[in-house]
N, C-alpha and C. Protein backbone atom coordinates (compact mmCIF):
# COMPACT_ATOMS: atom_id res chain seq x y z
N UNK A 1 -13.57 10.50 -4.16
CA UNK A 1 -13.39 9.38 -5.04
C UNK A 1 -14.74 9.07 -5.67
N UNK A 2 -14.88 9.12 -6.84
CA UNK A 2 -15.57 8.32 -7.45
C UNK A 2 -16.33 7.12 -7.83
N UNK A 3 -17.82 6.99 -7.71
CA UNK A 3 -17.92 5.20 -7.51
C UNK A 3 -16.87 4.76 -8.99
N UNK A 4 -16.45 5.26 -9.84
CA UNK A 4 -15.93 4.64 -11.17
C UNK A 4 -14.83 4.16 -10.46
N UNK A 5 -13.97 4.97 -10.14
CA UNK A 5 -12.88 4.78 -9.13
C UNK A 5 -12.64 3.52 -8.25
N UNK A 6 -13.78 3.70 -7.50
CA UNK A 6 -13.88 2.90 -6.19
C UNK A 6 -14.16 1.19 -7.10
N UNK A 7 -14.87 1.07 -7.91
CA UNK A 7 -15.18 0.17 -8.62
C UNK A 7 -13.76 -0.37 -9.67
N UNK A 8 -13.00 0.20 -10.08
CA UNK A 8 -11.62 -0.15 -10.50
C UNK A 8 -10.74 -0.18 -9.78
N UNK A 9 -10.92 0.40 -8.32
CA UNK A 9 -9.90 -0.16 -7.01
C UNK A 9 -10.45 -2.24 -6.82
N UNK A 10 -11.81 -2.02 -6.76
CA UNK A 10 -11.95 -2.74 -6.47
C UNK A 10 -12.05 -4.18 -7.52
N UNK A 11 -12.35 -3.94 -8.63
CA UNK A 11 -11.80 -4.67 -9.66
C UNK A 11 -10.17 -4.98 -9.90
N UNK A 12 -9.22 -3.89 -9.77
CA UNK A 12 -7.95 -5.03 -9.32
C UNK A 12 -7.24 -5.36 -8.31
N UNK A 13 -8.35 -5.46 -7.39
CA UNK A 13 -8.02 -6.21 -5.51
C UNK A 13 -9.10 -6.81 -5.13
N UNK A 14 -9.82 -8.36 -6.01
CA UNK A 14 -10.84 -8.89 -6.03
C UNK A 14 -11.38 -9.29 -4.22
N UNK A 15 -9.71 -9.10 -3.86
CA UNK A 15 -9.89 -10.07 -2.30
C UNK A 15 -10.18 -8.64 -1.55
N UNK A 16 -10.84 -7.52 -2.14
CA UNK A 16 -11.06 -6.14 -1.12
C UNK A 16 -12.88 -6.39 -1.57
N UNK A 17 -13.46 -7.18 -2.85
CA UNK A 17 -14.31 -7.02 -2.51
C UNK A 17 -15.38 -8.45 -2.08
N UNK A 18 -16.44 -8.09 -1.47
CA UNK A 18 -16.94 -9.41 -0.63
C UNK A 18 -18.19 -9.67 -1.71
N UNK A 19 -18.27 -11.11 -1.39
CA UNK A 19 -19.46 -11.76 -2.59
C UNK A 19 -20.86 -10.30 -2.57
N UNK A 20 -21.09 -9.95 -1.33
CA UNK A 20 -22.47 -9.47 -1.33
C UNK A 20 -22.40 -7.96 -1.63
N UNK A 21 -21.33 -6.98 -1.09
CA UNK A 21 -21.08 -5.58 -1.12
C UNK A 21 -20.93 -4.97 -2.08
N UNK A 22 -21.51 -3.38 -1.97
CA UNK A 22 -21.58 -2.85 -2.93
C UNK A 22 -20.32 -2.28 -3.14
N UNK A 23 -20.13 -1.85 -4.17
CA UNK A 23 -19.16 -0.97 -4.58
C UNK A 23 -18.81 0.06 -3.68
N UNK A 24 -19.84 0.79 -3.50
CA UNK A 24 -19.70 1.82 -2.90
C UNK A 24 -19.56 1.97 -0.87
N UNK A 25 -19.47 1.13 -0.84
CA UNK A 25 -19.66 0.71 0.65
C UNK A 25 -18.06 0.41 1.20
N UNK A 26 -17.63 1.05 2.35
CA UNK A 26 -16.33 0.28 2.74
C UNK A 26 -16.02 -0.90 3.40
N UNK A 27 -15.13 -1.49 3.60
CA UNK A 27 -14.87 -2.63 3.89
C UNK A 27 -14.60 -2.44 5.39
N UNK A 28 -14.67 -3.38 6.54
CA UNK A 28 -14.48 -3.25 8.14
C UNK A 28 -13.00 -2.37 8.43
N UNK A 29 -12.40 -2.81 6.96
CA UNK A 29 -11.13 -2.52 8.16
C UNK A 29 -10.84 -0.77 7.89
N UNK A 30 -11.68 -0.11 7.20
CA UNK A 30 -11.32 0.65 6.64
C UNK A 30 -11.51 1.97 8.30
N UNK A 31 -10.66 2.95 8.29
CA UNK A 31 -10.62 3.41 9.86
C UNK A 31 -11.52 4.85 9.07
N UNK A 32 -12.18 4.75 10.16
CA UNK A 32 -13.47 5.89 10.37
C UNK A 32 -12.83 7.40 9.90
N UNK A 33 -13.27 7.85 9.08
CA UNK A 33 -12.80 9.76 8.83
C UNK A 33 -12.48 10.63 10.22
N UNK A 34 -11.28 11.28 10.19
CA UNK A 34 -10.90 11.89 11.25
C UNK A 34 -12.01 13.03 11.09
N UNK A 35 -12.52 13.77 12.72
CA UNK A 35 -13.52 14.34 12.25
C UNK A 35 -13.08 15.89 12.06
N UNK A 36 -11.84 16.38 12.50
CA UNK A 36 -10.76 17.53 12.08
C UNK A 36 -10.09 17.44 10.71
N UNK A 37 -10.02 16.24 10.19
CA UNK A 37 -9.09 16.18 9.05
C UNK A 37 -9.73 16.59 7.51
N UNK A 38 -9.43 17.37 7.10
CA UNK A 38 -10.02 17.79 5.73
C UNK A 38 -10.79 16.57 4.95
N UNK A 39 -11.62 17.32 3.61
CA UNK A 39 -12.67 16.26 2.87
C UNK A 39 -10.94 15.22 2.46
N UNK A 40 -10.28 15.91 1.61
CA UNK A 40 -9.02 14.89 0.60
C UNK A 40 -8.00 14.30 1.77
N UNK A 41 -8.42 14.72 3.26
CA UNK A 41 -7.38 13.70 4.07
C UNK A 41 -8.06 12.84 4.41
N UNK A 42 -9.32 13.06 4.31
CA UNK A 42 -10.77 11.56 4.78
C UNK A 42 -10.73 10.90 3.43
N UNK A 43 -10.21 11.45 2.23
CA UNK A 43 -9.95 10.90 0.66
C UNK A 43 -8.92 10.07 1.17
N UNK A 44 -8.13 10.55 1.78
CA UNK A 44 -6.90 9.61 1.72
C UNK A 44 -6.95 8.41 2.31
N UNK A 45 -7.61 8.59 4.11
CA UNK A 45 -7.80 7.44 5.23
C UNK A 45 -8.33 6.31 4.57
N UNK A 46 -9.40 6.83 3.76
CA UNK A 46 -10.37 5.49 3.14
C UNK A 46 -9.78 4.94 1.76
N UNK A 47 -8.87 5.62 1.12
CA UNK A 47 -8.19 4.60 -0.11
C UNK A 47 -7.19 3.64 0.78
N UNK A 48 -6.03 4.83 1.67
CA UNK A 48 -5.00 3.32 2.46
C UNK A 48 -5.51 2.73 3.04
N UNK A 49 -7.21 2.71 3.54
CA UNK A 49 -7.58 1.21 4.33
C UNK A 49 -8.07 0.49 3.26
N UNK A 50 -8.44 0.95 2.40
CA UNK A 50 -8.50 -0.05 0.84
C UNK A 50 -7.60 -0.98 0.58
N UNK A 51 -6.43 0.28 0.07
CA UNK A 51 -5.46 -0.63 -0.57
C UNK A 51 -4.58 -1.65 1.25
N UNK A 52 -4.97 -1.74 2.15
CA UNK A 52 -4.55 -2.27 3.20
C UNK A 52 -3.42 -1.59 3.55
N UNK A 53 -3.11 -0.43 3.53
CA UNK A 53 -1.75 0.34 3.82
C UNK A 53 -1.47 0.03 5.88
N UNK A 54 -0.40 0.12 6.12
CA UNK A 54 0.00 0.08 7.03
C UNK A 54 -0.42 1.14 8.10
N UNK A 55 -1.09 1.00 9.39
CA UNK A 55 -1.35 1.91 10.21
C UNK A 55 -0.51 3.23 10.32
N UNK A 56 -0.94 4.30 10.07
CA UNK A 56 -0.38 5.69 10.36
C UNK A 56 -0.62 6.45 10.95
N UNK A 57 0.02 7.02 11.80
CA UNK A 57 -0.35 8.34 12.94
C UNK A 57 -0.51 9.79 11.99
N UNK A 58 -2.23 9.98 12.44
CA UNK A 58 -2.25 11.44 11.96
C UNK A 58 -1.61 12.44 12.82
N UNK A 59 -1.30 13.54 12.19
CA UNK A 59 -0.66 14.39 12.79
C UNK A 59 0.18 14.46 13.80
N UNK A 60 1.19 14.13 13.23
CA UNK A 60 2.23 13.41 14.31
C UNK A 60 3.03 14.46 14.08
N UNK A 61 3.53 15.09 15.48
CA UNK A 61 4.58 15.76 15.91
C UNK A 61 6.09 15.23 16.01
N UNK A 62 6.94 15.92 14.74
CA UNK A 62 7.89 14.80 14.19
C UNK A 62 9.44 15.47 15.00
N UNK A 63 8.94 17.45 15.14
CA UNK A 63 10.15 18.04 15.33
C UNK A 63 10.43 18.05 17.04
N UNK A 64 11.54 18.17 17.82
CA UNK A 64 11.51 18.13 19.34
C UNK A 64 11.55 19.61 19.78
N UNK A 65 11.50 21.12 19.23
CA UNK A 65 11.39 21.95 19.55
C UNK A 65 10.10 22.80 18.34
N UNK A 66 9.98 22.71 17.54
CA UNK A 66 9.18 23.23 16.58
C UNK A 66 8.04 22.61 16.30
N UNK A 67 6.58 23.05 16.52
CA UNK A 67 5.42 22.69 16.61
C UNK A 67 4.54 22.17 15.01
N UNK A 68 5.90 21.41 14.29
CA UNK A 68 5.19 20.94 12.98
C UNK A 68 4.52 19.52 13.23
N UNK A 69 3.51 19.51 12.36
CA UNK A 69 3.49 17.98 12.00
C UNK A 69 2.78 17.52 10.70
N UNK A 70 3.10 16.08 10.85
CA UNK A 70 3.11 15.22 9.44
C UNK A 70 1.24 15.45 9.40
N UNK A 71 0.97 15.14 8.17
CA UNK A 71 -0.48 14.92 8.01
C UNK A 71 -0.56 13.23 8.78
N UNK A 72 0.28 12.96 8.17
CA UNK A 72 0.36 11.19 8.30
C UNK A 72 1.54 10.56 8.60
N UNK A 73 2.13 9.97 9.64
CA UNK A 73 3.31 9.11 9.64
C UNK A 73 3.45 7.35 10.02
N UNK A 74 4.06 7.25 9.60
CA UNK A 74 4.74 5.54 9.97
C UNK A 74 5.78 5.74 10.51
N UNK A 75 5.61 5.65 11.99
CA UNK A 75 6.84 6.52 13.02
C UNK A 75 8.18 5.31 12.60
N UNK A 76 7.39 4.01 12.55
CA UNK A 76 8.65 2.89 12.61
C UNK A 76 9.64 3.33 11.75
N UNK A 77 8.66 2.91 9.95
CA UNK A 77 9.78 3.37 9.23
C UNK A 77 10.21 5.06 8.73
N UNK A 78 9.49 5.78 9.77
CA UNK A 78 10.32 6.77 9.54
C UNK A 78 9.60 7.56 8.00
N UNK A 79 8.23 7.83 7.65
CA UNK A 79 7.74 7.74 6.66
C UNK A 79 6.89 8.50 6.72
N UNK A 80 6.62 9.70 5.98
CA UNK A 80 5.53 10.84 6.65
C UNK A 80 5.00 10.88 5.16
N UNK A 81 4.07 11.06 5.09
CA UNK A 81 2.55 11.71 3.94
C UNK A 81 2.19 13.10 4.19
N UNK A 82 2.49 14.08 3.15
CA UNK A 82 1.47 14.95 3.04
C UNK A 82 0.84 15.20 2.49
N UNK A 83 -0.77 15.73 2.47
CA UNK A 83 -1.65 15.96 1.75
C UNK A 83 -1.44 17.10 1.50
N UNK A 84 -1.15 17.76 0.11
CA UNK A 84 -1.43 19.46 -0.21
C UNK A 84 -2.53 19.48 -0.69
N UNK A 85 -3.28 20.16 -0.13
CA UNK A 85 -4.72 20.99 -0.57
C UNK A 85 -4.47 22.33 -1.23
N UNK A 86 -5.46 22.78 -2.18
CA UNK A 86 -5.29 24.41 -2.62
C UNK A 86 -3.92 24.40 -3.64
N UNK A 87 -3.52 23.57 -4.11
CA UNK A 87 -2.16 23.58 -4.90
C UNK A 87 -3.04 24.23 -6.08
N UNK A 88 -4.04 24.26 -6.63
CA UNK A 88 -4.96 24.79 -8.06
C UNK A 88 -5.66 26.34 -7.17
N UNK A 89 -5.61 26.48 -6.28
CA UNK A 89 -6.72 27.90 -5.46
C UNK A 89 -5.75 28.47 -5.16
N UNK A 90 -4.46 28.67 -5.77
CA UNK A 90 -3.32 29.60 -4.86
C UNK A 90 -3.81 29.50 -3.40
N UNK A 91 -3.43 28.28 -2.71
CA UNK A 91 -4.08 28.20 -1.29
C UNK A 91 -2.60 28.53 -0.74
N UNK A 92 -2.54 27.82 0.59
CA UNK A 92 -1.36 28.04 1.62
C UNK A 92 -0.09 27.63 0.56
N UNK A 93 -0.06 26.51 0.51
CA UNK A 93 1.14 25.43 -0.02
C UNK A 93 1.79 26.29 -1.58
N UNK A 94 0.80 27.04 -2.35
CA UNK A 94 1.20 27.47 -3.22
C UNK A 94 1.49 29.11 -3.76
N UNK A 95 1.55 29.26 -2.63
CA UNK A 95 2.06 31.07 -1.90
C UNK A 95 3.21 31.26 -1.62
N UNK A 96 3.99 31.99 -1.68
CA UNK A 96 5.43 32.24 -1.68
C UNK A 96 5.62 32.10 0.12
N UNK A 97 4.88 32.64 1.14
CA UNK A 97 5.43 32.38 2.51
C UNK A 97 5.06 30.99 2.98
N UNK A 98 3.46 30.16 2.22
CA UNK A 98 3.73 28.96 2.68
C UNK A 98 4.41 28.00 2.12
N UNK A 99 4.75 27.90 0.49
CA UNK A 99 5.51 27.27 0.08
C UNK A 99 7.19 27.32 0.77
N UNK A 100 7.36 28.40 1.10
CA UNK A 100 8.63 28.47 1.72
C UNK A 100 8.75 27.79 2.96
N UNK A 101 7.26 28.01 3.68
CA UNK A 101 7.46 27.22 5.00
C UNK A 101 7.41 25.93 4.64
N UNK A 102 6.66 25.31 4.30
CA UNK A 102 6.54 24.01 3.64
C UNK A 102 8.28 23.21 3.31
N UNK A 103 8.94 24.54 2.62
CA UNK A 103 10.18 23.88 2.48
C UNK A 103 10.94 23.88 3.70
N UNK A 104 11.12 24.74 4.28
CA UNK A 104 11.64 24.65 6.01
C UNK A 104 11.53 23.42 6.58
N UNK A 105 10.08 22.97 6.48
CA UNK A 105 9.60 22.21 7.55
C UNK A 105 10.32 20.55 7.03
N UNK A 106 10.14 20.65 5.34
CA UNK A 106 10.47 19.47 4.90
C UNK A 106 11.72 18.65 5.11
N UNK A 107 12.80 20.10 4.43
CA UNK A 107 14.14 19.97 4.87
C UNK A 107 14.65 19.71 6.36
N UNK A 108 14.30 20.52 7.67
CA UNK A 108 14.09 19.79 8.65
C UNK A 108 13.98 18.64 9.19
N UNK A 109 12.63 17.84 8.24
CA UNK A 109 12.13 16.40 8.39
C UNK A 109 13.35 15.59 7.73
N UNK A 110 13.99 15.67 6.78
CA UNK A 110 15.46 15.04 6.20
C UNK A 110 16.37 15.22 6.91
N UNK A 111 16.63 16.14 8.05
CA UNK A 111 17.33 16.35 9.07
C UNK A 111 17.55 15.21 9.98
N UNK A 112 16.27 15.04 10.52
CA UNK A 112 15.79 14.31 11.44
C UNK A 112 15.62 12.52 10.63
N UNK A 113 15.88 12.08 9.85
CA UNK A 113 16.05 11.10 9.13
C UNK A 113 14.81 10.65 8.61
N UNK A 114 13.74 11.68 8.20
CA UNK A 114 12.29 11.22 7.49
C UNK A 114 12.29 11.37 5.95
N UNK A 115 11.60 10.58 5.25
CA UNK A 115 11.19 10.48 3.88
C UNK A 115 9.25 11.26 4.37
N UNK A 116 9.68 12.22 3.60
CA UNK A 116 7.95 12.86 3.25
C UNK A 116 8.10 12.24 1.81
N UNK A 117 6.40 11.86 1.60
CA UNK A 117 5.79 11.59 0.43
C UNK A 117 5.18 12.97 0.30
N UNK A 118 4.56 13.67 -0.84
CA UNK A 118 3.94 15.00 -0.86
C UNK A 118 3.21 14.81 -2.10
N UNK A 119 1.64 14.94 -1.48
CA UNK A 119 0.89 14.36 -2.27
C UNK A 119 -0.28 15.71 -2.72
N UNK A 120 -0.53 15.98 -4.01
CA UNK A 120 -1.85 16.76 -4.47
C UNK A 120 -3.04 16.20 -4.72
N UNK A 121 -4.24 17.06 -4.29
CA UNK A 121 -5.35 16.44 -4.45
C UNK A 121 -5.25 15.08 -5.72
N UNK A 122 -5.03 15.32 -6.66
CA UNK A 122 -5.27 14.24 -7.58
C UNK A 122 -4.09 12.92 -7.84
N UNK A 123 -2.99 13.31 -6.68
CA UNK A 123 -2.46 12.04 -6.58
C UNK A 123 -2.81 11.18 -5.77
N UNK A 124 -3.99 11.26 -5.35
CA UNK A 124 -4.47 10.32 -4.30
C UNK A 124 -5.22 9.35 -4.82
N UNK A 125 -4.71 8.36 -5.41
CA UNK A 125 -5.61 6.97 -5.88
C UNK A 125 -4.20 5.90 -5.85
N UNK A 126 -4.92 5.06 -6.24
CA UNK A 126 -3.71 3.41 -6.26
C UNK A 126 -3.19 3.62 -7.00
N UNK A 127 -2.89 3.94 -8.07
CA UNK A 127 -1.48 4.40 -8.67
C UNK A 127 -0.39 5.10 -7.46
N UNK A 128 -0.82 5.92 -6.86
CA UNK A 128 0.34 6.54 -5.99
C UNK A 128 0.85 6.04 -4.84
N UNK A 129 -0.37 5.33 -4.20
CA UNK A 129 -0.50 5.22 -2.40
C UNK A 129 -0.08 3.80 -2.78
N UNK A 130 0.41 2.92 -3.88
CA UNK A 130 0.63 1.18 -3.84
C UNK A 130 2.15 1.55 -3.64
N UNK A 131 2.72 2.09 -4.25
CA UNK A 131 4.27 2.20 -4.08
C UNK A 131 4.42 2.98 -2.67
N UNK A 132 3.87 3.45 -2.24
CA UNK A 132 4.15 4.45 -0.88
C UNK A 132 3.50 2.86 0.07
N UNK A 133 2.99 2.42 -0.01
CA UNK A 133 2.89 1.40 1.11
C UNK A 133 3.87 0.28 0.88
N UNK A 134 4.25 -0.31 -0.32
CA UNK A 134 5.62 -1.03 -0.84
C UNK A 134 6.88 -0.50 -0.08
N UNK A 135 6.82 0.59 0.07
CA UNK A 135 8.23 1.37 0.45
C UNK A 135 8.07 1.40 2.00
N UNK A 136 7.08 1.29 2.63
CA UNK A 136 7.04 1.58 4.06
C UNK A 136 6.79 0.20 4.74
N UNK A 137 6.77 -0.99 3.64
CA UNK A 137 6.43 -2.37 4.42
C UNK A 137 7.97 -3.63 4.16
N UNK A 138 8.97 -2.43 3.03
CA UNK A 138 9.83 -3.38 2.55
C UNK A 138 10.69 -3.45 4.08
């Protein structure tokens, strides 16, 4: 994220920023970078403690025989996040055997009564993550 960014998060959520702090600085509540979790999933941790998103379990093991899991879930409501990385590097997600797994795993998760969000590097700002926390707090 960008200080431009971080500075127009924080320009329309006046009550995220404090009389004295910089722009660039996070706020207490914001939860520390997982130290396994990729640069754009430590992108992610620190915008939903921004925008105040609801506590989420990383890597949460969603299936009872198959060793998948969510990048991110809200076990209550049943609400999983994924981060795709490499969607522009022909990485995993955009390869014919992982895109396919990807769909396995998803369809599965609708099985089991989950809503995945599925997110690319550049959907990760308050435009995306305000309605994904709306939907997981209604």
């Amino acid at each position: 994220m960008t200080p431009e960014q971080l500075a127009a998060i924080l320009a329309d959520n006046p009550d995220l920023a404090q009389a004295n702090a910089q722009p660039a600085r996070l706020p207490k509540a914001v939860p520390a970078p997982m130290p396994a979790a990729s640069s754009l999933e430590n992108e992610f941790i620190q915008l939903w403690g921004w925008l105040s998103g609801p506590i989420m379990e990383p890597e949460y093991r969603f299936h009872p025989t198959r060793r998948w899991r969510f990048d991110f879930a809200h076990v209550g409501a049943k609400v999983a996040i994924e981060v795709e990385g490499g969607t522009r590097t022909n990485g995993r997600h955009s390869r014919h055997a992982g895109f396919r797994g990807d769909c396995e795993k998803y369809n599965a998760a609708i099985l089991h009564g989950w809503r995945v969000f599925r997110l690319t590097s550049d959907m990760i700002d308050a435009d995306n993550l305000q309605p994904i926390i709306r939907f997981i707090l209604e």
